[in-house]
N, C-alpha and C. Protein backbone atom coordinates (compact mmCIF):
# COMPACT_ATOMS: atom_id res chain seq x y z
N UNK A 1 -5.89 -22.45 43.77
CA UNK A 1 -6.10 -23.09 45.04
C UNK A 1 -6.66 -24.47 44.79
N UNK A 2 -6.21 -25.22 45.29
CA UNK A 2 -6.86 -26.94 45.37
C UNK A 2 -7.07 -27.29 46.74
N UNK A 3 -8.63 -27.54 47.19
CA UNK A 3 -9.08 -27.55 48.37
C UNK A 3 -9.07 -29.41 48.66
N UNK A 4 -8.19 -29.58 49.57
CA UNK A 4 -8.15 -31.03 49.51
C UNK A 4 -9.23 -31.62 50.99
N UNK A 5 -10.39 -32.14 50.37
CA UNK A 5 -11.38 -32.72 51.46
C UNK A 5 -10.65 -33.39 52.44
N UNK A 6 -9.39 -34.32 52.13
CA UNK A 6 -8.85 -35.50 52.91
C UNK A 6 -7.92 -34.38 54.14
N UNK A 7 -7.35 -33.32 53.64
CA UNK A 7 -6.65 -32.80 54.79
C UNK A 7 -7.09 -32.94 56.11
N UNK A 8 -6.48 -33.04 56.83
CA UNK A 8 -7.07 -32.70 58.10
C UNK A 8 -7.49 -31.29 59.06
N UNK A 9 -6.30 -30.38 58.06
CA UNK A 9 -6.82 -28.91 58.12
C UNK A 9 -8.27 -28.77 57.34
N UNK A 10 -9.20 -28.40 58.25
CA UNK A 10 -10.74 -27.69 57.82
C UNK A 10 -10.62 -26.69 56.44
N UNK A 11 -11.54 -27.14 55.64
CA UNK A 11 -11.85 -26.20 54.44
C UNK A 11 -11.90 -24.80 54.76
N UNK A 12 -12.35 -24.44 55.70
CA UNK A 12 -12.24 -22.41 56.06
C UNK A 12 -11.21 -22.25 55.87
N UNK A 13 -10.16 -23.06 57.01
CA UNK A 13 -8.62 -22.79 57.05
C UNK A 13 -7.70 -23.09 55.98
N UNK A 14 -7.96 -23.62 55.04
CA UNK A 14 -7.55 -23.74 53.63
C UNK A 14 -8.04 -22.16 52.52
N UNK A 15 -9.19 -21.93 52.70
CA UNK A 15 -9.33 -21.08 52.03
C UNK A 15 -8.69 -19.88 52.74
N UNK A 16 -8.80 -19.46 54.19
CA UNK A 16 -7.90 -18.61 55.00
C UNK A 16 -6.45 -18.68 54.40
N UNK A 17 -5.95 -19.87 54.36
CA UNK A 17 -4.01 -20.05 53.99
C UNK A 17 -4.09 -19.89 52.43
N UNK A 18 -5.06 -20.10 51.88
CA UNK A 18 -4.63 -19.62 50.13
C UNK A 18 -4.71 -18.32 50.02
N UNK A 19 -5.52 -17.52 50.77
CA UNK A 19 -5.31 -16.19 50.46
C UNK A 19 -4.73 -15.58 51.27
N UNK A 20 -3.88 -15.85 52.06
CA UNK A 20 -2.30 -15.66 52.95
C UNK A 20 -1.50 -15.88 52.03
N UNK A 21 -1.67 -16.88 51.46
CA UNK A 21 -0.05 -17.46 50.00
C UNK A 21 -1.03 -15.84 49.06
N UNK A 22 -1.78 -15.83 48.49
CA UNK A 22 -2.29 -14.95 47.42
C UNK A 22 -2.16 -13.44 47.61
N UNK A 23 -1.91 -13.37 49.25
CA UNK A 23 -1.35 -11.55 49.60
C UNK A 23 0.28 -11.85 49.74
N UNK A 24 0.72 -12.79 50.02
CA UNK A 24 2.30 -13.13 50.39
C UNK A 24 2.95 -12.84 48.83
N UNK A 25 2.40 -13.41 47.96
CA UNK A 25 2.86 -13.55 46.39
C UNK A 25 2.52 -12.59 45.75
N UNK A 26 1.68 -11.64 46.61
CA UNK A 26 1.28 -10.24 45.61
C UNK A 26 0.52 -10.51 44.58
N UNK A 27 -0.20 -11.52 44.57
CA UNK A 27 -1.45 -11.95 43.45
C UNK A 27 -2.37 -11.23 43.82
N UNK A 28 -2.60 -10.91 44.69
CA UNK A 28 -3.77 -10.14 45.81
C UNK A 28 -3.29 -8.92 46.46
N UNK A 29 -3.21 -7.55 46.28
CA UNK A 29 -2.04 -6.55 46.71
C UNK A 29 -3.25 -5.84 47.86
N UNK A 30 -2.57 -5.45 48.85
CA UNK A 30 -2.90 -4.82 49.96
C UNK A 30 -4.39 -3.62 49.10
N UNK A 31 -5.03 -3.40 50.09
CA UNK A 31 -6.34 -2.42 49.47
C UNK A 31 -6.77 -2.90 48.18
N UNK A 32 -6.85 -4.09 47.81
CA UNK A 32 -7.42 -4.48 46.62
C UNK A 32 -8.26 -5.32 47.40
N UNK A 33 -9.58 -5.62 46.29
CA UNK A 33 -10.61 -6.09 46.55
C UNK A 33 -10.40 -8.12 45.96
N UNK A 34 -10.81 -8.84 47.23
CA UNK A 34 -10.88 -10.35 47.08
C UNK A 34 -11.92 -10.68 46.10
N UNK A 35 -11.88 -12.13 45.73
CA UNK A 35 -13.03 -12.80 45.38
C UNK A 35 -14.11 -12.75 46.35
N UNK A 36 -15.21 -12.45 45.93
CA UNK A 36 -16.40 -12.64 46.88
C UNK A 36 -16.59 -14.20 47.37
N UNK A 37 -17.45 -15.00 48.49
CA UNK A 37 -17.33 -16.01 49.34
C UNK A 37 -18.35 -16.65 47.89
N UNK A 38 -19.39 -16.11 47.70
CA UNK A 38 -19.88 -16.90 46.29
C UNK A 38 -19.39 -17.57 45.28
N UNK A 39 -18.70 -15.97 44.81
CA UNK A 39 -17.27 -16.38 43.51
C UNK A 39 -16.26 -17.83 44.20
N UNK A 40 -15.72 -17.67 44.78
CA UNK A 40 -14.62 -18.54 45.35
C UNK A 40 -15.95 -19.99 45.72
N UNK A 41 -16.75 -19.52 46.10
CA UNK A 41 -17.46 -21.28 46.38
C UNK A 41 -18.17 -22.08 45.33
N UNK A 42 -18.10 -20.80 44.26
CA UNK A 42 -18.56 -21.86 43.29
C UNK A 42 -17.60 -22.16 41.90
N UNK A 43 -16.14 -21.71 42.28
CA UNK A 43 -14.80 -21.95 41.73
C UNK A 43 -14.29 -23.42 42.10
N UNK A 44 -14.31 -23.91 43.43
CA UNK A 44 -13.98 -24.70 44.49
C UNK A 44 -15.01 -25.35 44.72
N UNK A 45 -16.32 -25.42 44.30
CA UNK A 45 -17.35 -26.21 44.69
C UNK A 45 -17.70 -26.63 46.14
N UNK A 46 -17.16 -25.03 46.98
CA UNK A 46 -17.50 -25.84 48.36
C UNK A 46 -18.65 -24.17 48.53
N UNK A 47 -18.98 -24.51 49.82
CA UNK A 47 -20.45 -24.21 50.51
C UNK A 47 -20.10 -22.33 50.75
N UNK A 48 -20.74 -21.65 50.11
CA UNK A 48 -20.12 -20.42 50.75
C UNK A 48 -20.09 -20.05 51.79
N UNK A 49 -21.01 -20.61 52.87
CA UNK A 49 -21.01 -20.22 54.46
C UNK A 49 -18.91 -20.90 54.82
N UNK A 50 -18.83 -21.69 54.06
CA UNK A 50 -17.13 -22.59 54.23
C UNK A 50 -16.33 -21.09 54.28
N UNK A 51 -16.56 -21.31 52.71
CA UNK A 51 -15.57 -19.80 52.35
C UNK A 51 -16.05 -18.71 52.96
N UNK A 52 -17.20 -18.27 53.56
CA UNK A 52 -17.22 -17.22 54.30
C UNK A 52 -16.59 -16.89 56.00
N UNK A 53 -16.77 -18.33 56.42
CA UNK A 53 -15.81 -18.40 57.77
C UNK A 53 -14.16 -18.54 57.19
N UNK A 54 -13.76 -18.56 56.44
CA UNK A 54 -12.29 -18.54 56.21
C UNK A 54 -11.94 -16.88 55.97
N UNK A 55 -12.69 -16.35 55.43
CA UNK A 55 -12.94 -14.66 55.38
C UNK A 55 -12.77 -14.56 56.50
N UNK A 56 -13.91 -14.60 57.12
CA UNK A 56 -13.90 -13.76 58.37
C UNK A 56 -13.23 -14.42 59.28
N UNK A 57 -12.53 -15.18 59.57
CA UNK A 57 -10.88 -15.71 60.51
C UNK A 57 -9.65 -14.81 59.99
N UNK A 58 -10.00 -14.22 58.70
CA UNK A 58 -9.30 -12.99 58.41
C UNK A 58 -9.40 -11.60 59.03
N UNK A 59 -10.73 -11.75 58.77
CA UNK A 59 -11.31 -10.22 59.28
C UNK A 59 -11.06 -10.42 60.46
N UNK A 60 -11.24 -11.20 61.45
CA UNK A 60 -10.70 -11.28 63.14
C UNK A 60 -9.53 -10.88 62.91
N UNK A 61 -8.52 -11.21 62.39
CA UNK A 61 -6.91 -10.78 62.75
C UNK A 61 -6.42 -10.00 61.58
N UNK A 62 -7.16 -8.96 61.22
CA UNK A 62 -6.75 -7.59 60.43
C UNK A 62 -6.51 -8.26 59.04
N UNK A 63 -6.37 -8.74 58.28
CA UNK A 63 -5.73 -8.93 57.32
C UNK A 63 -6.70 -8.51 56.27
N UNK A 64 -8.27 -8.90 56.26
CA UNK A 64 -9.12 -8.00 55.48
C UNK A 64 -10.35 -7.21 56.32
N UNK A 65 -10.53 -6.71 55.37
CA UNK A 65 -11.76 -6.00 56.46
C UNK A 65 -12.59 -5.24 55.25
N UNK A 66 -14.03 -5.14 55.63
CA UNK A 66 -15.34 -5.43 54.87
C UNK A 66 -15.87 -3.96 54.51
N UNK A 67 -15.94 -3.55 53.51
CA UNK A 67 -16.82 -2.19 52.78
C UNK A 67 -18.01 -2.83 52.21
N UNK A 68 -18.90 -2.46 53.55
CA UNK A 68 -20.71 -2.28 53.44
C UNK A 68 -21.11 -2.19 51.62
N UNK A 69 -21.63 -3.45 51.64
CA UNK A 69 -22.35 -3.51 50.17
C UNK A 69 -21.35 -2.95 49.09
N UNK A 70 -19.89 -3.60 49.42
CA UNK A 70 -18.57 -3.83 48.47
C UNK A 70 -18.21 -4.89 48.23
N UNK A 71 -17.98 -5.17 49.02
CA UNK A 71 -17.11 -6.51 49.57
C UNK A 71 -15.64 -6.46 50.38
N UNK A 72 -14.98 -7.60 49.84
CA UNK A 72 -13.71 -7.89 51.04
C UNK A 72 -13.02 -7.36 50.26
N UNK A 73 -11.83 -6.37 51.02
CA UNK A 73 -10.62 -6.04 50.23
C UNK A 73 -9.18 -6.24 51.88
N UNK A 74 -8.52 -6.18 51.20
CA UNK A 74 -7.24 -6.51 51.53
C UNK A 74 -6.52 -5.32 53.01
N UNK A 75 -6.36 -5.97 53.91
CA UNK A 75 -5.79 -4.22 55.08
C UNK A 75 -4.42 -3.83 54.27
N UNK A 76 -4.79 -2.63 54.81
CA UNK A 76 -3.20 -1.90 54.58
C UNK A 76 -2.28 -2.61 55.76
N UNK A 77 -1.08 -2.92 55.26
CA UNK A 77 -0.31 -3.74 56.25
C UNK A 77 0.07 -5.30 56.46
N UNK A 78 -1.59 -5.78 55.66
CA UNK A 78 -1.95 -7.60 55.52
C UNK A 78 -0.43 -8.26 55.47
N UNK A 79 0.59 -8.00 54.51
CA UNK A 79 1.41 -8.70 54.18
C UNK A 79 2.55 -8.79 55.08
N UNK A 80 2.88 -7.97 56.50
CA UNK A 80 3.21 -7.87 57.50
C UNK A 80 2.99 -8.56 58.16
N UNK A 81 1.64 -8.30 58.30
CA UNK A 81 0.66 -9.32 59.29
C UNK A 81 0.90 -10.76 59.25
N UNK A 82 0.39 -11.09 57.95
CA UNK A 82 1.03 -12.74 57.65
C UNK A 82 2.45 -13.08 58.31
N UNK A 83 3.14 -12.40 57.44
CA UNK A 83 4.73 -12.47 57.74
C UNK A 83 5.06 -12.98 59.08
N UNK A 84 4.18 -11.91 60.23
CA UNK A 84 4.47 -12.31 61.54
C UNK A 84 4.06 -13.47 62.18
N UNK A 85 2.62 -13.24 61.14
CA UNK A 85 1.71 -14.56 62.13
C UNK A 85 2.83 -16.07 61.72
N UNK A 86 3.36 -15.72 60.31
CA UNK A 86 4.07 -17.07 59.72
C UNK A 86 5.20 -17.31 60.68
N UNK A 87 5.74 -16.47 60.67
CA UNK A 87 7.37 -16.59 61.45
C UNK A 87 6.64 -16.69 63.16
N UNK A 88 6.09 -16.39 64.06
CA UNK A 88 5.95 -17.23 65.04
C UNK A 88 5.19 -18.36 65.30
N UNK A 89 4.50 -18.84 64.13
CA UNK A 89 4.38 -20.22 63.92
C UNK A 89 5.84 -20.91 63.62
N UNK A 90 6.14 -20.65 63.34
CA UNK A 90 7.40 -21.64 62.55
C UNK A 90 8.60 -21.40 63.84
N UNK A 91 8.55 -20.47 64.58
CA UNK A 91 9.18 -20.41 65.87
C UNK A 91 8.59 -21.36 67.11
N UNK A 92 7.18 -21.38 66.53
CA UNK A 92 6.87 -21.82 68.07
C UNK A 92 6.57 -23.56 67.78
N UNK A 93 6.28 -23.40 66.06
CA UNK A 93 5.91 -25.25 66.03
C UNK A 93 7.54 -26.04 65.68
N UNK A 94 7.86 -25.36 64.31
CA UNK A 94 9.00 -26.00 63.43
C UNK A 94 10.45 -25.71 64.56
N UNK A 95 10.51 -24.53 65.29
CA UNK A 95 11.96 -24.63 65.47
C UNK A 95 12.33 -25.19 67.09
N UNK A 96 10.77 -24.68 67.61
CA UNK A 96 10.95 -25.58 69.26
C UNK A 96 11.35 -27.31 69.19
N UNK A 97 10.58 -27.65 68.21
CA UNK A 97 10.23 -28.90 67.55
C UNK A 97 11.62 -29.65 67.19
N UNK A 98 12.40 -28.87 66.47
CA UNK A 98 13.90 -28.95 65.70
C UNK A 98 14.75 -29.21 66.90
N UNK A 99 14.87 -27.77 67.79
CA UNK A 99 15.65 -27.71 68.69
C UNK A 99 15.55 -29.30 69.82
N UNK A 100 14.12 -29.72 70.39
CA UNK A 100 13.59 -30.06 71.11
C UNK A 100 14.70 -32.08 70.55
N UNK A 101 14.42 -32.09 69.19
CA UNK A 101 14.99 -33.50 68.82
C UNK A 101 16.24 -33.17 68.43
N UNK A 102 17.02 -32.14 68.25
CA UNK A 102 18.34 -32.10 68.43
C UNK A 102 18.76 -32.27 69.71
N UNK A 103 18.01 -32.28 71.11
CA UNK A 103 18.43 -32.43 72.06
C UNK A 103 18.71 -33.82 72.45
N UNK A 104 17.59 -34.31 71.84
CA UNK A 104 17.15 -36.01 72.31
C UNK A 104 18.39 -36.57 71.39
N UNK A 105 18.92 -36.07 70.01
CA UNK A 105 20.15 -36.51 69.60
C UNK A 105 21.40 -36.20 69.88
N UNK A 106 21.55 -35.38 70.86
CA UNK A 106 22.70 -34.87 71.88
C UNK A 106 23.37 -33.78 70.34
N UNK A 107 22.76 -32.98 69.91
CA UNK A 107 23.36 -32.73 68.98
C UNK A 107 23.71 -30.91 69.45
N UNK A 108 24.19 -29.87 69.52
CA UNK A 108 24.37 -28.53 70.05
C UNK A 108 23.64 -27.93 69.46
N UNK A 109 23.69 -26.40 69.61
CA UNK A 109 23.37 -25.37 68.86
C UNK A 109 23.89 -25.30 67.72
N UNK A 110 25.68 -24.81 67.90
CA UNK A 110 26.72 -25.15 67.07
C UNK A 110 25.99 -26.20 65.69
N UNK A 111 26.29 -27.37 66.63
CA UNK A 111 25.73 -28.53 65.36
C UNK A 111 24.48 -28.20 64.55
N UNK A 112 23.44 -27.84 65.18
CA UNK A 112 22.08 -27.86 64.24
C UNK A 112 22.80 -26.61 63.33
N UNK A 113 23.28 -25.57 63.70
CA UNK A 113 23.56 -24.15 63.07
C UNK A 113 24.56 -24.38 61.56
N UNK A 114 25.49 -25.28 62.09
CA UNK A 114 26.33 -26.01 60.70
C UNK A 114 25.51 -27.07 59.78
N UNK A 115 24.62 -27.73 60.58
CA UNK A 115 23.40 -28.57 59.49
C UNK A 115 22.90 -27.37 58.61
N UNK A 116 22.01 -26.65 59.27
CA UNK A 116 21.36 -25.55 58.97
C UNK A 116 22.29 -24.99 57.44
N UNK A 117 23.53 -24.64 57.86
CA UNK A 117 23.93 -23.57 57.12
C UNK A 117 25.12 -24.69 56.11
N UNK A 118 25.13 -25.49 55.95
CA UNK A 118 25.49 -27.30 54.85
C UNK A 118 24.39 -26.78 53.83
N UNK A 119 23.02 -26.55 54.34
CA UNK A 119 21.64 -26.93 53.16
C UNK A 119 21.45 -25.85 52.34
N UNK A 120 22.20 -24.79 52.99
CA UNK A 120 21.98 -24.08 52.12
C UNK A 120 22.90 -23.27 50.77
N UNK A 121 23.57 -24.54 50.92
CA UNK A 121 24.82 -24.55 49.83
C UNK A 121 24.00 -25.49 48.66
């Protein structure tokens, strides 16, 4: 993970999306146990209260959840979870977004669908 200060995405939410990529890639497998907010803040040199709100923006939407004087491990399901949360982001930012300036370029469905399917040759 490389935590970039200049982003404009907040350091929690960086450490939140690396360990979304780290259950997505199976570096991190469902019911396995995370880096603790310590470990990870003093890997990354940022504040562990940082890395502890990026945890728990997890723990709000299932993806980990906390064993009393264990630590964080991974939900059964997490990699679902992502999956979904990813794909209606990318529905609701990237493809409204797509669709929205294919309009302003008078361009169809048809058309974006043959761009679309050109790139992936």
């Amino acid at each position: 993970m490389i935590i970039n200060e200049a982003s404009l995405v907040p350091i929690f939410m960086q450490v939140a999306q690396w360990l979304e990529e780290e259950i997505l890639n199976e570096h991190i497998r469902e019911e396995e146990q995370v880096p603790s907010t310590n470990q990870l803040a003093a890997m990354y040199r940022i504040n562990p209260a940082t890395a502890r709100k990026g945890f728990d923006l997890l723990v709000d939407e299932g993806i980990l959840y906390k064993k009393r004087g264990i630590g964080m491990f991974v939900s059964d399901g997490a990699k679902e979870l992502i999956r979904k949360k990813s794909k209606d982001r990318f529905v609701n930012e990237t493809a409204r977004s797509l669709m929205a300036e294919a309009k302003k370029l008078g361009l169809t469905k048809k058309d974006v669908i043959s761009i679309i399917e050109e790139m992936e040759d």
